[in-house]
N, C-alpha and C. Protein backbone atom coordinates (compact mmCIF):
# COMPACT_ATOMS: atom_id res chain seq x y z
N UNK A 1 9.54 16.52 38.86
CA UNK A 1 9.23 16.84 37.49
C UNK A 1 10.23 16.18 36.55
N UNK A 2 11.73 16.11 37.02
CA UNK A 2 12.67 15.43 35.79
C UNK A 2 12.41 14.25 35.92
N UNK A 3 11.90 13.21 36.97
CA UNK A 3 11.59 12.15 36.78
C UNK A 3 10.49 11.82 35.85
N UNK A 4 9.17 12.30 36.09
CA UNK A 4 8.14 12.32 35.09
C UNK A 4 9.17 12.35 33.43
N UNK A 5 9.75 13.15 33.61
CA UNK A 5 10.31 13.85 32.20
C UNK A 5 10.99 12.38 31.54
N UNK A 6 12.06 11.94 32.62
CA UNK A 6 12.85 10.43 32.12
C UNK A 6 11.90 9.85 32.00
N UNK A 7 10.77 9.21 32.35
CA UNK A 7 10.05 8.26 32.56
C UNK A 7 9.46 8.62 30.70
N UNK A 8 8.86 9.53 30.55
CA UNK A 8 7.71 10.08 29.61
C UNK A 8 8.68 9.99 28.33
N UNK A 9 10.34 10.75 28.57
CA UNK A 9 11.37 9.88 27.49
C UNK A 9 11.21 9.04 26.80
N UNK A 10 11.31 8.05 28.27
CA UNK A 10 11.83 6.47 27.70
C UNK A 10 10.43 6.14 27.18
N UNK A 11 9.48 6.22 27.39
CA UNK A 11 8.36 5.25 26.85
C UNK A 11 8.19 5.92 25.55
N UNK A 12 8.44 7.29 25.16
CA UNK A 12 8.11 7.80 23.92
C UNK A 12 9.40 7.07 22.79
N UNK A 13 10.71 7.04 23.53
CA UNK A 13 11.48 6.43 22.72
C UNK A 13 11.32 4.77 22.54
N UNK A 14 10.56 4.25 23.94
CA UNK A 14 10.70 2.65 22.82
C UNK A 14 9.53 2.40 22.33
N UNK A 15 8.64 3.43 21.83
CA UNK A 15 7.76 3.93 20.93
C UNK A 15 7.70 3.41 19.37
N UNK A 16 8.60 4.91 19.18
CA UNK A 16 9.66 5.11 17.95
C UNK A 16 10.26 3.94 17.68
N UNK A 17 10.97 3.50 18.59
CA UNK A 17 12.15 2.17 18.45
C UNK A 17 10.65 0.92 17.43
N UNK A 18 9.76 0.43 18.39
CA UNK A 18 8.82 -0.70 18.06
C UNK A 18 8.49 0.10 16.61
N UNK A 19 8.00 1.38 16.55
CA UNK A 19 7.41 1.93 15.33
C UNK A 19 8.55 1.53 13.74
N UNK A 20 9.55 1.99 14.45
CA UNK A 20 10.61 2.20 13.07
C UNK A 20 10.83 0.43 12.93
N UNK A 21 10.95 -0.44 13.97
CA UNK A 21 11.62 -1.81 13.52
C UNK A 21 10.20 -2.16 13.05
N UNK A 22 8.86 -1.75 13.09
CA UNK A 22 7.59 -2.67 12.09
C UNK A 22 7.73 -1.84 11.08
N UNK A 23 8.15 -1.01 10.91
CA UNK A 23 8.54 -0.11 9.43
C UNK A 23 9.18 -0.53 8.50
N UNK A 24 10.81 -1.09 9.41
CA UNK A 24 11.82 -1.94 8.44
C UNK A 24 11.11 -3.28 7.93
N UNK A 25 10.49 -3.82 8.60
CA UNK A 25 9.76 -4.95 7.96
C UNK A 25 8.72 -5.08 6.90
N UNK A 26 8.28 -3.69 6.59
CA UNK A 26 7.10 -3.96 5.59
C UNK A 26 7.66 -3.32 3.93
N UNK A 27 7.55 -4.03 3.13
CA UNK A 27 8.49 -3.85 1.92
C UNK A 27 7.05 -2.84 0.99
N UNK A 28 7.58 -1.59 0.51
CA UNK A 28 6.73 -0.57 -0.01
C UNK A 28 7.12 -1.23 -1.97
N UNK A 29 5.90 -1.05 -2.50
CA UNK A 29 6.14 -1.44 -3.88
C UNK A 29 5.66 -0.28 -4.76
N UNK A 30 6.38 0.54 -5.55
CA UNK A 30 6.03 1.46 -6.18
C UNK A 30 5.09 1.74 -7.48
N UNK A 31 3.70 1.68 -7.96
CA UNK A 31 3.00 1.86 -9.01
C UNK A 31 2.89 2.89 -9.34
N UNK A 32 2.07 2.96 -10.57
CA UNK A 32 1.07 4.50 -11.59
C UNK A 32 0.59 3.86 -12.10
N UNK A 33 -0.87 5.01 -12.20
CA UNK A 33 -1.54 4.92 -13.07
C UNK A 33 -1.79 5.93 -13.93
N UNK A 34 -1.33 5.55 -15.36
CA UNK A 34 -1.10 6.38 -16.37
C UNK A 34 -1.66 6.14 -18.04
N UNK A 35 -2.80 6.76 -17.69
CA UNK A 35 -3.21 6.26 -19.23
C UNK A 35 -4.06 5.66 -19.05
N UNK A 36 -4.65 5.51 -18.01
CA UNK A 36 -5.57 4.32 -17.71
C UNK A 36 -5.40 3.19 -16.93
N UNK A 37 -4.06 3.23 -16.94
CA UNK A 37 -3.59 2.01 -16.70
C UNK A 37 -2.46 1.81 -15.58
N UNK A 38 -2.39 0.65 -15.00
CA UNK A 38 -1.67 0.64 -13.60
C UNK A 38 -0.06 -0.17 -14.16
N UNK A 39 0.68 0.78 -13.75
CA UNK A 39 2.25 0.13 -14.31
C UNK A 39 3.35 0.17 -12.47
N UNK A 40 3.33 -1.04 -12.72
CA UNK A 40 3.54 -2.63 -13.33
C UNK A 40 2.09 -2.91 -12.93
N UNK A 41 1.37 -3.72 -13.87
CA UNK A 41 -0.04 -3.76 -13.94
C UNK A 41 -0.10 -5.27 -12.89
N UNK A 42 1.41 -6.06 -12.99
CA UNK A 42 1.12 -7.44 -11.72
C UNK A 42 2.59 -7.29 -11.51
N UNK A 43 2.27 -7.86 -9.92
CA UNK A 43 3.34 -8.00 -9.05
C UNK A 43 3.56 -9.25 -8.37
N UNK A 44 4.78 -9.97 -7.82
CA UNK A 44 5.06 -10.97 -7.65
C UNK A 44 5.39 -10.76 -5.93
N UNK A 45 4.35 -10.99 -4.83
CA UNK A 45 5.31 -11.07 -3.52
C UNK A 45 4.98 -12.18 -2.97
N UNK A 46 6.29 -12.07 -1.64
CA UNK A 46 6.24 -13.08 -0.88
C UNK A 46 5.10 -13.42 0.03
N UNK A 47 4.41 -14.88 0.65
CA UNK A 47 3.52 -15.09 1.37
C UNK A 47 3.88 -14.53 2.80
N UNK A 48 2.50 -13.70 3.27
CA UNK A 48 2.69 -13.82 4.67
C UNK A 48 3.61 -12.57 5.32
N UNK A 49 4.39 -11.55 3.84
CA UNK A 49 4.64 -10.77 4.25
C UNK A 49 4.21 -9.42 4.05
N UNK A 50 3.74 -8.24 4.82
CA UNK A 50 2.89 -7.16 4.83
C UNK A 50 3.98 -6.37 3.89
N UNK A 51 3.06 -5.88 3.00
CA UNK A 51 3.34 -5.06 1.71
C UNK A 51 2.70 -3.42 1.71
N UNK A 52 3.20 -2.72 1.49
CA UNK A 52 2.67 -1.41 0.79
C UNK A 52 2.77 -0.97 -0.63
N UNK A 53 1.32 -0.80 -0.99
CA UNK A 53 1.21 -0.56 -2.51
C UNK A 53 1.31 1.40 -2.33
N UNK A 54 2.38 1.22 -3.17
CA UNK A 54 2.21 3.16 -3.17
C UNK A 54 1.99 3.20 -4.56
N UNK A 55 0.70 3.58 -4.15
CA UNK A 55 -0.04 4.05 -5.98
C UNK A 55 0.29 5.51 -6.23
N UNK A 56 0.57 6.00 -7.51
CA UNK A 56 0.86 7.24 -7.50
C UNK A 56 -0.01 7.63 -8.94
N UNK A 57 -0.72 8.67 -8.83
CA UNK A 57 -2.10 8.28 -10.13
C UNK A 57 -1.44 9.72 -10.95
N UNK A 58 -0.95 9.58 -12.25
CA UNK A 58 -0.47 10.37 -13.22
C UNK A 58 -0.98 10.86 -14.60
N UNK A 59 -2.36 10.18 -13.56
CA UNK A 59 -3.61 10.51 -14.93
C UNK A 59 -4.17 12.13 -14.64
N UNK A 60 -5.25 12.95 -15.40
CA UNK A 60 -5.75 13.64 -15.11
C UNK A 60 -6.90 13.99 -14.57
N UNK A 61 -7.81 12.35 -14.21
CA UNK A 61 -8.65 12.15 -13.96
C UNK A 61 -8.62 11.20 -12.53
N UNK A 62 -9.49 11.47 -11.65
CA UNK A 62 -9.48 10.90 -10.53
C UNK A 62 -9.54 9.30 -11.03
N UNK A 63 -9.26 8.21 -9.90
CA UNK A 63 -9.11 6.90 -10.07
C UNK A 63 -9.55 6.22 -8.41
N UNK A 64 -10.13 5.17 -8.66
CA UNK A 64 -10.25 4.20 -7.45
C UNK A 64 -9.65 3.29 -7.65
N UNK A 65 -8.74 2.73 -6.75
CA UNK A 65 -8.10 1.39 -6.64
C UNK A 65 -8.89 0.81 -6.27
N UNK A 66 -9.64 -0.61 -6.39
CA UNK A 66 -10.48 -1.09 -5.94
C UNK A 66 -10.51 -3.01 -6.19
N UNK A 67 -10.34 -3.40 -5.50
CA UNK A 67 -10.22 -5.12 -4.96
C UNK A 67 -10.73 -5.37 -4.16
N UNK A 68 -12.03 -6.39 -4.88
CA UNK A 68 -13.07 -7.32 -3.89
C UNK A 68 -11.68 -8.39 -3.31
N UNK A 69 -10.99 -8.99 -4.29
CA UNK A 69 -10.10 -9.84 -3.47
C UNK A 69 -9.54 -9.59 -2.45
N UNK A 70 -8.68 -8.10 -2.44
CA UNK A 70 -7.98 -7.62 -1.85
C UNK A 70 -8.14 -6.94 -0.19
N UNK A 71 -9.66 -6.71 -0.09
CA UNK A 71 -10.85 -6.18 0.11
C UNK A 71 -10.00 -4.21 0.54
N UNK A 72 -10.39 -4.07 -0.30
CA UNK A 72 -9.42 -2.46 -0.80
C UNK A 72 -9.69 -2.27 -1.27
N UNK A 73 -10.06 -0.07 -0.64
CA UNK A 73 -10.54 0.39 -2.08
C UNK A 73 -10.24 1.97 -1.71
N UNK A 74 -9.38 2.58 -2.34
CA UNK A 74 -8.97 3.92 -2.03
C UNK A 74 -8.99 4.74 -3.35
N UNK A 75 -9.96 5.73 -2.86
CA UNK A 75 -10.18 6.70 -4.49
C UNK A 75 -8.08 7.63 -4.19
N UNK A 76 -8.06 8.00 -5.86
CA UNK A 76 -6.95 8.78 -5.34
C UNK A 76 -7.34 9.70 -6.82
N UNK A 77 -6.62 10.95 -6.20
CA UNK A 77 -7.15 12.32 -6.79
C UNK A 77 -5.89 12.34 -8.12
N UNK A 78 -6.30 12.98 -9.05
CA UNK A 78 -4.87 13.30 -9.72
C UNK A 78 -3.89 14.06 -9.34
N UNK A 79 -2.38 13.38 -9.54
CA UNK A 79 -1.27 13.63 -9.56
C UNK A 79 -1.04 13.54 -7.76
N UNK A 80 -1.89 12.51 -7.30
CA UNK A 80 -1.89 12.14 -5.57
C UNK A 80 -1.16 10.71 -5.79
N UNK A 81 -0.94 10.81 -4.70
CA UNK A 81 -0.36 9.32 -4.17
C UNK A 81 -1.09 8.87 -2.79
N UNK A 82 -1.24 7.38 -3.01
CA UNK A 82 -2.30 6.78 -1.84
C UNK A 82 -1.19 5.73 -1.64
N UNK A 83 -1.29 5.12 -0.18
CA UNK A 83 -0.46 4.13 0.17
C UNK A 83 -1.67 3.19 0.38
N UNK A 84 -1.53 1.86 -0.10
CA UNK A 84 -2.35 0.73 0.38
C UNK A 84 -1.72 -0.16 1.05
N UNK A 85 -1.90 -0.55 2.87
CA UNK A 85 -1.37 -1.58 2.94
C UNK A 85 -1.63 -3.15 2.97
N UNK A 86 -1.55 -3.90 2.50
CA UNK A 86 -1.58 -5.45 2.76
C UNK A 86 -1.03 -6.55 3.56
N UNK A 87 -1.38 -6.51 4.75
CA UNK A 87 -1.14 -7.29 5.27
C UNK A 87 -0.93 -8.92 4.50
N UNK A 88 0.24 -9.86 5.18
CA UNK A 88 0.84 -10.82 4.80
C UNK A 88 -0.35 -11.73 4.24
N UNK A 89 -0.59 -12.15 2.86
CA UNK A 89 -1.36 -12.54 2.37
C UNK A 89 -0.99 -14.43 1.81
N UNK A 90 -2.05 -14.80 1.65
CA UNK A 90 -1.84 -16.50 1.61
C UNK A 90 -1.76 -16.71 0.30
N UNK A 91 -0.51 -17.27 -0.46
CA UNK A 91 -0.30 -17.99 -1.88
C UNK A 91 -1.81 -18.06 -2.37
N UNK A 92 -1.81 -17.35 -3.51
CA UNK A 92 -2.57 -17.09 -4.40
C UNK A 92 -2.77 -15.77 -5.26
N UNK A 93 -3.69 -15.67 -6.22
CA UNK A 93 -3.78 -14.37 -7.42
C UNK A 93 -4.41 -13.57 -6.78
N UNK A 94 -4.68 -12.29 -6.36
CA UNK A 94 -5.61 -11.65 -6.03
C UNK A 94 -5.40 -10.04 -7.05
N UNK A 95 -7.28 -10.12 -7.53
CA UNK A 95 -6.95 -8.94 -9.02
C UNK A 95 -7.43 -7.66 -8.27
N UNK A 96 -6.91 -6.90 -9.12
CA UNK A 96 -7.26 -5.35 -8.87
C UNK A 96 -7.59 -4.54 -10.00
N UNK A 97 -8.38 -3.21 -9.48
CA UNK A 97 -8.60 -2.47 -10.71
C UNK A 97 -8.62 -1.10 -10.47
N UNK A 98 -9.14 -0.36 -11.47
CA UNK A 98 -9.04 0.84 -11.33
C UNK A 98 -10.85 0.55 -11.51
N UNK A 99 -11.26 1.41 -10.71
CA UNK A 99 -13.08 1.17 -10.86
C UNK A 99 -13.34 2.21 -12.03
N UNK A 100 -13.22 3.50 -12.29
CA UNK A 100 -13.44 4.20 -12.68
C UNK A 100 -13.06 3.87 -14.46
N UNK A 101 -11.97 3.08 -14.43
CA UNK A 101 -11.60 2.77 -16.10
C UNK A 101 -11.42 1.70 -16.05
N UNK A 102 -12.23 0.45 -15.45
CA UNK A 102 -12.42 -0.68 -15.62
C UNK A 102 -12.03 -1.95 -16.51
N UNK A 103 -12.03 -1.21 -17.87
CA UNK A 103 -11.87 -1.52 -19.28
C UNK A 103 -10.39 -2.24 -18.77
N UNK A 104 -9.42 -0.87 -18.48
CA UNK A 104 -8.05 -0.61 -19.15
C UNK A 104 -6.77 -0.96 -17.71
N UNK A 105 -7.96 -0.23 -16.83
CA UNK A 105 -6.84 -0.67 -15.76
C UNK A 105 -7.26 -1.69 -14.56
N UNK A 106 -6.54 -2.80 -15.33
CA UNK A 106 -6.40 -3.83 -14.44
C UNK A 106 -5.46 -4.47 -14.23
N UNK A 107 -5.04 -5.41 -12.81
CA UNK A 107 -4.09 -5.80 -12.57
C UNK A 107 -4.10 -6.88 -11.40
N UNK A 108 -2.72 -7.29 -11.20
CA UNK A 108 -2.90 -8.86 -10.67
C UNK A 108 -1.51 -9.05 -9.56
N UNK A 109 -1.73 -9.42 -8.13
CA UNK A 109 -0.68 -9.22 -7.19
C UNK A 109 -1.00 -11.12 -6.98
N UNK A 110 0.41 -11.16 -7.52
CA UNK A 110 0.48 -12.87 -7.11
C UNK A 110 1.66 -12.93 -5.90
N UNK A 111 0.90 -13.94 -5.09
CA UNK A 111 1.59 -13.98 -3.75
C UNK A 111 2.31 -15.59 -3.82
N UNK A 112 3.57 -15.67 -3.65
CA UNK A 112 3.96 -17.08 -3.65
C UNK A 112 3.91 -17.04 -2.50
């Protein structure tokens, strides 16, 4: 039985280990949407490296993040936070919006 136990250890710990070092690698970028509107409404990242958009919606009204470019689309409830992730993306503009307030909230993730 303590063998099972070491064995069932170690594989759960180099688990964790692989989990936490693809963790350190993915850079989280902090937004809101407030007012309609997504602040910082554009962002500047690097090519090729996986990103997390943490939207945090500070409106009172529900909101969809939503990008045909992006191909993403996560409703988020008020005063919720949604994580979007993006995998490492190829130099270029890709736009985003809020579906629901179309008008007002829009925005633009440029990838060098």
């Amino acid at each position: 039985m303590s063998k099972l136990f070491a064995v069932f250890s170690v594989l759960c710990i180099g688990t964790i280990m692989s989990v936490t070092a693809h963790a350190d690698d993915t850079r989280t970028i902090e937004m809101v949407i407030e007012d309609h509107k997504f602040t910082p409404a554009e962002i500047t990242i690097p090519a090729n490296m996986p990103v997390i958009l943490q939207v945090k919606n500070a409106d009172a009204a529900v909101e969809e993040f939503d990008s045909h470019d992006l191909r993403r689309e996560k409703i988020i409830a008020p005063g919720m936070t949604a994580k979007i992730k993006l995998d490492g993306l190829r130099p270029g503009d890709y736009s985003f919006m809020g579906e629901f307030h179309a008008r007002t909230a829009q925005g633009k993730v440029h990838v060098q």
